[in-house]
C-alpha atoms as a PDB file:
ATOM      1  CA  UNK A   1      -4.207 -31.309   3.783  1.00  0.00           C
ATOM      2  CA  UNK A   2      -7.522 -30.499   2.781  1.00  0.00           C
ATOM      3  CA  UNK A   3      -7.462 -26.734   3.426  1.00  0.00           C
ATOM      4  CA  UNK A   4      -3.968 -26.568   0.951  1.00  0.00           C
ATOM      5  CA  UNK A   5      -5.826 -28.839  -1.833  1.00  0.00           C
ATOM      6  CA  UNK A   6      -8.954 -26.254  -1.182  1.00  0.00           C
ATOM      7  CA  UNK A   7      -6.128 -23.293  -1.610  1.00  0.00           C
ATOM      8  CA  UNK A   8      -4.552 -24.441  -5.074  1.00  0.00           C
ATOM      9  CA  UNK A   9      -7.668 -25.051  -6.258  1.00  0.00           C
ATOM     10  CA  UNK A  10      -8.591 -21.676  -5.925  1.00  0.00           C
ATOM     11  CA  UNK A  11      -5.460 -20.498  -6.898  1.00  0.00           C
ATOM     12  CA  UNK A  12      -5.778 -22.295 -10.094  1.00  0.00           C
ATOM     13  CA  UNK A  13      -9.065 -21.271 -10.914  1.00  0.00           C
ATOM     14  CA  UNK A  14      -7.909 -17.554 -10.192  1.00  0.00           C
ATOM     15  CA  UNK A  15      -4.889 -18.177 -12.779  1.00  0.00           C
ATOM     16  CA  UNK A  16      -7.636 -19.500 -15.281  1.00  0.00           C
ATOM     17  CA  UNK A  17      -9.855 -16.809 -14.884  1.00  0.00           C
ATOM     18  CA  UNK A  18      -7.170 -14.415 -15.598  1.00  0.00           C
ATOM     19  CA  UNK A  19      -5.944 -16.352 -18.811  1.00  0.00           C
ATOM     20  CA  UNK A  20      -8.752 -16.616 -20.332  1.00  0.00           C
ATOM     21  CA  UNK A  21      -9.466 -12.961 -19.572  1.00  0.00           C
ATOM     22  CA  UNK A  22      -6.212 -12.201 -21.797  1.00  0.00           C
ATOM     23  CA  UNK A  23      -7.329 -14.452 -24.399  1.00  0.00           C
ATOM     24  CA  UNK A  24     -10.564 -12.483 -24.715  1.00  0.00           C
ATOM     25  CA  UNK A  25      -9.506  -9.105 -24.719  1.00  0.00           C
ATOM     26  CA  UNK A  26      -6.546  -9.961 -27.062  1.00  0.00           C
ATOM     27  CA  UNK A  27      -9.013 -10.985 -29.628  1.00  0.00           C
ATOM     28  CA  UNK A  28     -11.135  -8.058 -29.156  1.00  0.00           C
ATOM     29  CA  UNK A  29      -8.346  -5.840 -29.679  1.00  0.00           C
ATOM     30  CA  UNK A  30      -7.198  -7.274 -33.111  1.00  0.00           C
ATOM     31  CA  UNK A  31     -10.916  -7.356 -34.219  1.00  0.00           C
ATOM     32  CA  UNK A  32     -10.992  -3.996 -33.560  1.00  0.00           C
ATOM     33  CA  UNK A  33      -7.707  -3.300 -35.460  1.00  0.00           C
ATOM     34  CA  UNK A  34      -9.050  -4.282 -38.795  1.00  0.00           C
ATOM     35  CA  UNK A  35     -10.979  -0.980 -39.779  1.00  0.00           C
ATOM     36  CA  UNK A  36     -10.990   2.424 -41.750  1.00  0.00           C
ATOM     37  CA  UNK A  37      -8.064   4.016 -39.615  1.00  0.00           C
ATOM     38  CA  UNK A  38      -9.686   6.061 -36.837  1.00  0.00           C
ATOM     39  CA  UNK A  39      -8.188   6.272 -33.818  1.00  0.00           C
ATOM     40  CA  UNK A  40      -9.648   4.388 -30.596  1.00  0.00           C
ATOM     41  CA  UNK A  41      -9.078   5.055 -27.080  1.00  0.00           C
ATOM     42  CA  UNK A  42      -9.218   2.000 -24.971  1.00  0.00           C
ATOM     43  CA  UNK A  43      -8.584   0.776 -21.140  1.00  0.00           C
ATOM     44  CA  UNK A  44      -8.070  -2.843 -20.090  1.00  0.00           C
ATOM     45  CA  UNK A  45      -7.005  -4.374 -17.372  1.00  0.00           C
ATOM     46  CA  UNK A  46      -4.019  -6.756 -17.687  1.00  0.00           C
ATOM     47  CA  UNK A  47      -2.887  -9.213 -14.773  1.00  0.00           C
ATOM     48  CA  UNK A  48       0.144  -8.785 -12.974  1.00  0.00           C
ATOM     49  CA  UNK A  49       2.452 -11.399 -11.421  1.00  0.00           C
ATOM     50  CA  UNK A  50       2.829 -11.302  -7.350  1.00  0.00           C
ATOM     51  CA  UNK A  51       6.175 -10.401  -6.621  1.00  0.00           C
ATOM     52  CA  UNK A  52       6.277 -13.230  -4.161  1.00  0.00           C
ATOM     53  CA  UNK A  53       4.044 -17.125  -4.390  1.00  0.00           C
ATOM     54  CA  UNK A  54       2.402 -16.818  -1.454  1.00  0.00           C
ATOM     55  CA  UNK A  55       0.491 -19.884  -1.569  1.00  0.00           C
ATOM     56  CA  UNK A  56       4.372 -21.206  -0.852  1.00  0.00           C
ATOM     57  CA  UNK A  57       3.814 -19.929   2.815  1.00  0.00           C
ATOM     58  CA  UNK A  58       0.951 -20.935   5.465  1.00  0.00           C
ATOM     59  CA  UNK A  59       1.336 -17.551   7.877  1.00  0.00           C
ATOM     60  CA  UNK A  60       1.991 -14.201   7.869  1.00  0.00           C
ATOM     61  CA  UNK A  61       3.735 -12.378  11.092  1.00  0.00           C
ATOM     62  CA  UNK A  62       3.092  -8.795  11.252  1.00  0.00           C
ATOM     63  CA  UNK A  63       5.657  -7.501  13.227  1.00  0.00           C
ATOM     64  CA  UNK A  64       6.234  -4.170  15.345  1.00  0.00           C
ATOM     65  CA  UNK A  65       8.156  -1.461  12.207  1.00  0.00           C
ATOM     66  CA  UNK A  66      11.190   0.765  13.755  1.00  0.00           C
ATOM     67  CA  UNK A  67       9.985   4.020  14.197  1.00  0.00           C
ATOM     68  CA  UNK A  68      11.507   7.395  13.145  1.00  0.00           C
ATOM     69  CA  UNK A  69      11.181  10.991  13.770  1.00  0.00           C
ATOM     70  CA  UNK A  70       8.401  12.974  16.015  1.00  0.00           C
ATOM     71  CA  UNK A  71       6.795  11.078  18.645  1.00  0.00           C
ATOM     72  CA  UNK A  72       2.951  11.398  18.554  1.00  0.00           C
ATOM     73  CA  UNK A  73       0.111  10.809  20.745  1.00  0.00           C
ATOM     74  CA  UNK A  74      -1.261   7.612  19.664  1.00  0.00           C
ATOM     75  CA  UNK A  75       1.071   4.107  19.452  1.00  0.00           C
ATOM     76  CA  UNK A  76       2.004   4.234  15.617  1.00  0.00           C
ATOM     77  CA  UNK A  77       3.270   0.469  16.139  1.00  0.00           C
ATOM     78  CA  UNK A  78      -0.512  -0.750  17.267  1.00  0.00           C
ATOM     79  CA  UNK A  79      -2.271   0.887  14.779  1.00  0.00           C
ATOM     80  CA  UNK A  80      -0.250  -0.164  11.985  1.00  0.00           C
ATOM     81  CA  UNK A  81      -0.017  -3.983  13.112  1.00  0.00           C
ATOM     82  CA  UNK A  82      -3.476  -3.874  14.037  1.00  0.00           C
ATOM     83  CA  UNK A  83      -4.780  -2.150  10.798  1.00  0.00           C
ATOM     84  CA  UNK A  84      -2.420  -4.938   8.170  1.00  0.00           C
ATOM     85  CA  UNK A  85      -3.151  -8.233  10.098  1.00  0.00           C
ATOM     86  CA  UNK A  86      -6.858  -7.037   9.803  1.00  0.00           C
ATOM     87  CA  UNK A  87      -6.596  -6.496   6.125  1.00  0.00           C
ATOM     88  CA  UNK A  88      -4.588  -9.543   5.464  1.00  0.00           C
ATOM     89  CA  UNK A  89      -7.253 -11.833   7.425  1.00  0.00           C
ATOM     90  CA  UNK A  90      -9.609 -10.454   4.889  1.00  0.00           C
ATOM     91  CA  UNK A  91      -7.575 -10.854   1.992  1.00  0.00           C
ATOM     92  CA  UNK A  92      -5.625 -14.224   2.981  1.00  0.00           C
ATOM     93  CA  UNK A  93      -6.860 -17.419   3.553  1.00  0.00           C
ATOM     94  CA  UNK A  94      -3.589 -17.475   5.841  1.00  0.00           C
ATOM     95  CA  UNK A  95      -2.997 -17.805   9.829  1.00  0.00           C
ATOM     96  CA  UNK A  96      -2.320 -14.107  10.649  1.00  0.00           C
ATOM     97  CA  UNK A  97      -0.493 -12.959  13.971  1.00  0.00           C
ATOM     98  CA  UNK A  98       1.406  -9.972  14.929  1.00  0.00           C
ATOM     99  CA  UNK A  99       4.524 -10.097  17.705  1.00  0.00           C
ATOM    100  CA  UNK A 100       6.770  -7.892  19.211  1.00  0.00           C
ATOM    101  CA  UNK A 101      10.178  -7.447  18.441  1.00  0.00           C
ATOM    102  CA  UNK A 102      12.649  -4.702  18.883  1.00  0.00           C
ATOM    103  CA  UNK A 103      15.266  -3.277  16.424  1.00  0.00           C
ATOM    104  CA  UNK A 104      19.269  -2.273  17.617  1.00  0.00           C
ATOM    105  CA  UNK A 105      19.650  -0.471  14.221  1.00  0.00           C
ATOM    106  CA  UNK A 106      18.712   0.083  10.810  1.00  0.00           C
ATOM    107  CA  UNK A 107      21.052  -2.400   9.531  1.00  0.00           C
ATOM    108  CA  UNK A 108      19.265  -5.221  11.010  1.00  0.00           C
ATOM    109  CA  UNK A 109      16.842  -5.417   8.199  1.00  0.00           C
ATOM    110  CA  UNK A 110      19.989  -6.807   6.231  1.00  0.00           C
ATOM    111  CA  UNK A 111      20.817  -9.530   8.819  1.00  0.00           C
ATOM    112  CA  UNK A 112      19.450 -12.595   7.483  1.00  0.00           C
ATOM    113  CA  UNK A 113      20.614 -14.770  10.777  1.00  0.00           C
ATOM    114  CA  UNK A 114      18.514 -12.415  13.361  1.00  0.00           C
ATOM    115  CA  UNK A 115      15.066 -12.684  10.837  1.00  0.00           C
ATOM    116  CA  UNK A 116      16.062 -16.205  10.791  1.00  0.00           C
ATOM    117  CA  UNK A 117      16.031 -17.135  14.088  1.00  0.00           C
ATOM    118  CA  UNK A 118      13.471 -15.168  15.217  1.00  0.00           C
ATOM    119  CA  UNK A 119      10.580 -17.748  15.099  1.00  0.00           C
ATOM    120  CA  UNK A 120      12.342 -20.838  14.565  1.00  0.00           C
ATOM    121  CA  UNK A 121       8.709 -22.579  15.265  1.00  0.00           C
ATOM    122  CA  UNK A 122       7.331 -21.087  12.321  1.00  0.00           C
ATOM    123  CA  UNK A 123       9.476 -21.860   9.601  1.00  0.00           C
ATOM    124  CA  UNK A 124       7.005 -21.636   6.681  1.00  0.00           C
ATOM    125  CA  UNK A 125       5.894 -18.500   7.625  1.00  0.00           C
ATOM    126  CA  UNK A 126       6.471 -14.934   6.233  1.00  0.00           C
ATOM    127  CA  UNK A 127       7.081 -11.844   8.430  1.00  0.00           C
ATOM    128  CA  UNK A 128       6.022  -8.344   7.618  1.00  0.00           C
ATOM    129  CA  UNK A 129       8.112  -5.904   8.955  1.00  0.00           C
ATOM    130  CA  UNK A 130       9.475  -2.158   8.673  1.00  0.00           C
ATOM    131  CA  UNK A 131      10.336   1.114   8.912  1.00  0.00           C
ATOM    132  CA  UNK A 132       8.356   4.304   9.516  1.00  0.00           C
ATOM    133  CA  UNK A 133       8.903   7.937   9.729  1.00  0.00           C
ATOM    134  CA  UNK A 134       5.389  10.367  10.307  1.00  0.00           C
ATOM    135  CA  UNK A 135       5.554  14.117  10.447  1.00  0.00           C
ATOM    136  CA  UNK A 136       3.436  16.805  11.143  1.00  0.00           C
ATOM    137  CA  UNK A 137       3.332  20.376  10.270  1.00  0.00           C
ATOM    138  CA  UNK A 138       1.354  23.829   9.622  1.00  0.00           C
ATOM    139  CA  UNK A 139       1.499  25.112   6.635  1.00  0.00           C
ATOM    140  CA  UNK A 140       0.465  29.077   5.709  1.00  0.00           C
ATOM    141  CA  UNK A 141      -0.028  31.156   3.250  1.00  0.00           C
ATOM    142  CA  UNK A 142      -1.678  34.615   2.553  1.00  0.00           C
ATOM    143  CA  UNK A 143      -4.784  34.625   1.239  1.00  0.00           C
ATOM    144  CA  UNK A 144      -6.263  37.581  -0.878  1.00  0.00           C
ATOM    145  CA  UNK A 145      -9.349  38.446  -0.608  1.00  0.00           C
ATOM    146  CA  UNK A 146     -10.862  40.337  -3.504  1.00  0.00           C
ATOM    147  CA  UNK A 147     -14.227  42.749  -2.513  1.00  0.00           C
ATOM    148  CA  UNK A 148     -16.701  44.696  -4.693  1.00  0.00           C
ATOM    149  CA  UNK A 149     -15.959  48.578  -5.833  1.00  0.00           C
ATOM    150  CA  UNK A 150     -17.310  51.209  -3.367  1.00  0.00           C
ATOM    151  CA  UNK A 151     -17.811  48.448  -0.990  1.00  0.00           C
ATOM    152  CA  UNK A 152     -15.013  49.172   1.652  1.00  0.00           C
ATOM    153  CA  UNK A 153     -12.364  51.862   1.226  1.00  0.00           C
ATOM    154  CA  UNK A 154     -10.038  49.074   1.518  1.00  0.00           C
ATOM    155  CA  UNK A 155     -10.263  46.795  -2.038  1.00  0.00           C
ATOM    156  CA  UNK A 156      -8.521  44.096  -0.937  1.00  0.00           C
ATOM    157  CA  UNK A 157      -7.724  42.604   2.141  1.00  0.00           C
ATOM    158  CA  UNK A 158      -5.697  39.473   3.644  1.00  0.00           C
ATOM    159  CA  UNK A 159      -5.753  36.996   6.126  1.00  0.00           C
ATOM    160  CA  UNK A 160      -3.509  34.128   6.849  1.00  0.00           C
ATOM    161  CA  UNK A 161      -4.814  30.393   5.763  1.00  0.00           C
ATOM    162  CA  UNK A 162      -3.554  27.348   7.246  1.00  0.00           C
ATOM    163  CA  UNK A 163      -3.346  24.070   6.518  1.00  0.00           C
ATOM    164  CA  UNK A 164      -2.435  20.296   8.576  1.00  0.00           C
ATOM    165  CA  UNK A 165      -0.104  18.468   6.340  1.00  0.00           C
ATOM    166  CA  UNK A 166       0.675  15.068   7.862  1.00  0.00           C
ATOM    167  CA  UNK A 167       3.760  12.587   5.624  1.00  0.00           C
ATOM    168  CA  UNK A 168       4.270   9.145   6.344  1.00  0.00           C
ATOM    169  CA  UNK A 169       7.802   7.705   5.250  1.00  0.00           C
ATOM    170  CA  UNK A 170       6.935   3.832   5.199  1.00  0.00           C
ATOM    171  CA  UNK A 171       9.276   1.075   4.037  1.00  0.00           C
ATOM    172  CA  UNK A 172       8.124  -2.456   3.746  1.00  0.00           C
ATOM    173  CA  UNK A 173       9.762  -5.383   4.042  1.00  0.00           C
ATOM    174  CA  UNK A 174       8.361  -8.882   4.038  1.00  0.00           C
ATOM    175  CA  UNK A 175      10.860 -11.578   4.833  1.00  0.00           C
ATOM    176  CA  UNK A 176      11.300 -15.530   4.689  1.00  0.00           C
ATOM    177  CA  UNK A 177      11.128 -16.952   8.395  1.00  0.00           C
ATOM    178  CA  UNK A 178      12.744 -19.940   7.514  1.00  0.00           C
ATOM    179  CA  UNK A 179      15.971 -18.252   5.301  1.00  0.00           C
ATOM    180  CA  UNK A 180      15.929 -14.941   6.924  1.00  0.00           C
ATOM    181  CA  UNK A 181      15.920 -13.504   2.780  1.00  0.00           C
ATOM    182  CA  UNK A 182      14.421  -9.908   2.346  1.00  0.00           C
ATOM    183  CA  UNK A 183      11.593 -11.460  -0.238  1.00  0.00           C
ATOM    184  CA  UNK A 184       9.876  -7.628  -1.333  1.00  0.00           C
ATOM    185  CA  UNK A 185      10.658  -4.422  -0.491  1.00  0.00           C
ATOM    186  CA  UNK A 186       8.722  -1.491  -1.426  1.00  0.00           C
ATOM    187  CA  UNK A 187       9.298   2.492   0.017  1.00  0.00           C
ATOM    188  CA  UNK A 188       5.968   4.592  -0.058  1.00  0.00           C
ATOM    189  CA  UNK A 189       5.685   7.958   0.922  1.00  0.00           C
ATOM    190  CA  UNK A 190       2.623   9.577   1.354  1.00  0.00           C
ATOM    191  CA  UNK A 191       1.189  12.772   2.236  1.00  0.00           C
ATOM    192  CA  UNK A 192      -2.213  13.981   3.257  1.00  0.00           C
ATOM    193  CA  UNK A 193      -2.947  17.660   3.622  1.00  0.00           C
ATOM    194  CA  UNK A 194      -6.756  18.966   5.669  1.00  0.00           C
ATOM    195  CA  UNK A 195      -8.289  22.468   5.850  1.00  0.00           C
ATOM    196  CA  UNK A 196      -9.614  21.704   8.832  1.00  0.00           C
ATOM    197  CA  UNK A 197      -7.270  22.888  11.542  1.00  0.00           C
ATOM    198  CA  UNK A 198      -8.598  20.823  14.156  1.00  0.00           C
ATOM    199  CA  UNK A 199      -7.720  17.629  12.117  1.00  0.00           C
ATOM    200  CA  UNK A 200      -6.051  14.836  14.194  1.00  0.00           C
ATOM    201  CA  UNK A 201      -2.617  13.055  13.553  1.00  0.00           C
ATOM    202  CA  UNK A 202      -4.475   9.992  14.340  1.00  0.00           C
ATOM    203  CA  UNK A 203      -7.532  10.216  12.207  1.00  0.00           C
ATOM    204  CA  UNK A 204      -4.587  11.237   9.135  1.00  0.00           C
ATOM    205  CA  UNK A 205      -2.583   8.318   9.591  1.00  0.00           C
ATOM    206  CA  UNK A 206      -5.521   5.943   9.665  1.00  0.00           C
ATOM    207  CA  UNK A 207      -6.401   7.901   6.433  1.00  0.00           C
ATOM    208  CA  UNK A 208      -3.064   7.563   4.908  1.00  0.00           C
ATOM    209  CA  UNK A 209      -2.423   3.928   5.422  1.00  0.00           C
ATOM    210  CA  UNK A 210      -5.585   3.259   3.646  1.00  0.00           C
ATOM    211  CA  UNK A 211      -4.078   4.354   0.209  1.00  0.00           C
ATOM    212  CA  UNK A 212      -0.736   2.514   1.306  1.00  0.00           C
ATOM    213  CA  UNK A 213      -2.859  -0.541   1.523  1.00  0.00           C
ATOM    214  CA  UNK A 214      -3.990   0.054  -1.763  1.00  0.00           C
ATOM    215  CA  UNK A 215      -0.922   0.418  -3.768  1.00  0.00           C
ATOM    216  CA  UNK A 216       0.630  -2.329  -1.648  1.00  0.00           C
ATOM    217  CA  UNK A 217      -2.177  -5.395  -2.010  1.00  0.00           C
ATOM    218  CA  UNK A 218      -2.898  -4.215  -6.027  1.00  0.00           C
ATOM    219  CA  UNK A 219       1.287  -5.595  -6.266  1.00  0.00           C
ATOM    220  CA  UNK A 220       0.933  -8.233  -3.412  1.00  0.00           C
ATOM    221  CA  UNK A 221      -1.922  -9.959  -4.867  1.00  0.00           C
ATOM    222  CA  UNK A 222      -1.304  -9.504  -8.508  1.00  0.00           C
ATOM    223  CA  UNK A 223      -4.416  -7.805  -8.641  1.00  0.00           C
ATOM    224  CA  UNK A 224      -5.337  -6.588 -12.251  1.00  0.00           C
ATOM    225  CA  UNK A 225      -3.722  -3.381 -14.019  1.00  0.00           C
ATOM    226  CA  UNK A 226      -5.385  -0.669 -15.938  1.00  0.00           C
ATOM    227  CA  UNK A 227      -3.784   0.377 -18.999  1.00  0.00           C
ATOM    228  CA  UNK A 228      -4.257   2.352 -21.877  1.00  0.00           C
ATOM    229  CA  UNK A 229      -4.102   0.869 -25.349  1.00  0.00           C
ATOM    230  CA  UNK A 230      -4.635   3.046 -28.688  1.00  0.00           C
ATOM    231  CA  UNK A 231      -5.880   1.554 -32.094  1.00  0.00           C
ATOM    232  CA  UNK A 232      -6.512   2.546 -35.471  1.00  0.00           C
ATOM    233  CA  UNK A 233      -9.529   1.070 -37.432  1.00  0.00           C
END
């Protein structure tokens, strides 16, 4: 009882913060309107809502995603369980576990009854769950090579330069334990490429979850938005 009073507290606060933020920055803004008529370039940062209340919910269950396309050398499911319970113990002042579950098909993301009775013990809790597709490929091009006059007989020459491109296809979904109700869903797709041709598909999918985290907890948490606002004076 304690710990939720010590939550919504925060939570308030956080909310009052933000307000009073607004307040401020809409009063700068029409101060600065009243002038000669110049133009002014400005960038604030607005709050957002969270897509879902999570201070409705006392856990988070990150769960294994249903993986798609090449298999790779490293356990995708491990990393990416491992990396988001991590981030949400940081960012959450939530119980966080992750569990093992397996997936018959695709459509199972739609059945409210199987999320629903999956951890009947934990009915106030949400899962976070998906799908994931990571590829892999070289990519090549001809690169010209300019020299100096009288240099070579040959001007120009050219040599082949490759490239690692690594995509992740990653689809989110965080769910209600108790109703089994898809709550947010969210597709990213990402894409890193490296010059060096040595470059892991580990090391690149560590790398490319990073800037899914990004995107995802700047929505999830309702962190602040930059935008940009133009006045005349």
């Amino acid at each position: 009882m304690r710990k939720a009073t010590k939550m919504k507290t925060k939570t308030t606060k956080k909310k009052t913060k933000k307000k009073n933020r607004l307040f401020l920055l809409l009063g700068l803004l029409f101060f600065l309107s009243c002038g000669s008529g110049e133009h002014l370039n400005l960038r604030i940062e607005l709050p957002r809502k969270p897509p879902i209340p999570l201070e409705n919910y006392d856990s988070f269950i990150v769960t294994d995603f249903m993986v798609k396309g090449e298999a790779q050398d490293f356990d995708m499911n491990k990393e990416l369980t491992d990396f988001f319970s991590a981030e949400f113990e940081q960012e959450l002042e939530k119980k966080i576990s992750s569990e093992k579950i397996s997936f018959e098909n695709e459509d199972i993301f739609q059945d409210q009854k199987y999320w629903q009775g999956l951890f009947p013990d934990q009915r106030e809790s949400l899962l976070f769950t998906g799908k994931l597709e990571y590829n892999q490929e070289i990519r090549k091009a001809i690169k010209s090579l300019q020299k100096r006059q009288f240099e070579t007989p040959f001007p120009e020459e050219s040599r082949i330069d490759a490239r690692k491109f690594y995509s992740l296809d990653l689809q989110i979904y965080i769910i209600a334990a108790q109703t089994g109700e898809v709550l947010y869903k969210r597709n990213f797709k990402e894409s890193k490429t490296y010059k060096n041709p040595n470059q892991t598909a580990h090391f690149a999918f560590i790398d490319i979850i990073q800037s899914v985290r990004d995107k995802l907890f700047r929505q999830l948490l309702g962190e602040e938005q930059v935008q940009q606002r133009y006045l005349i004076k």
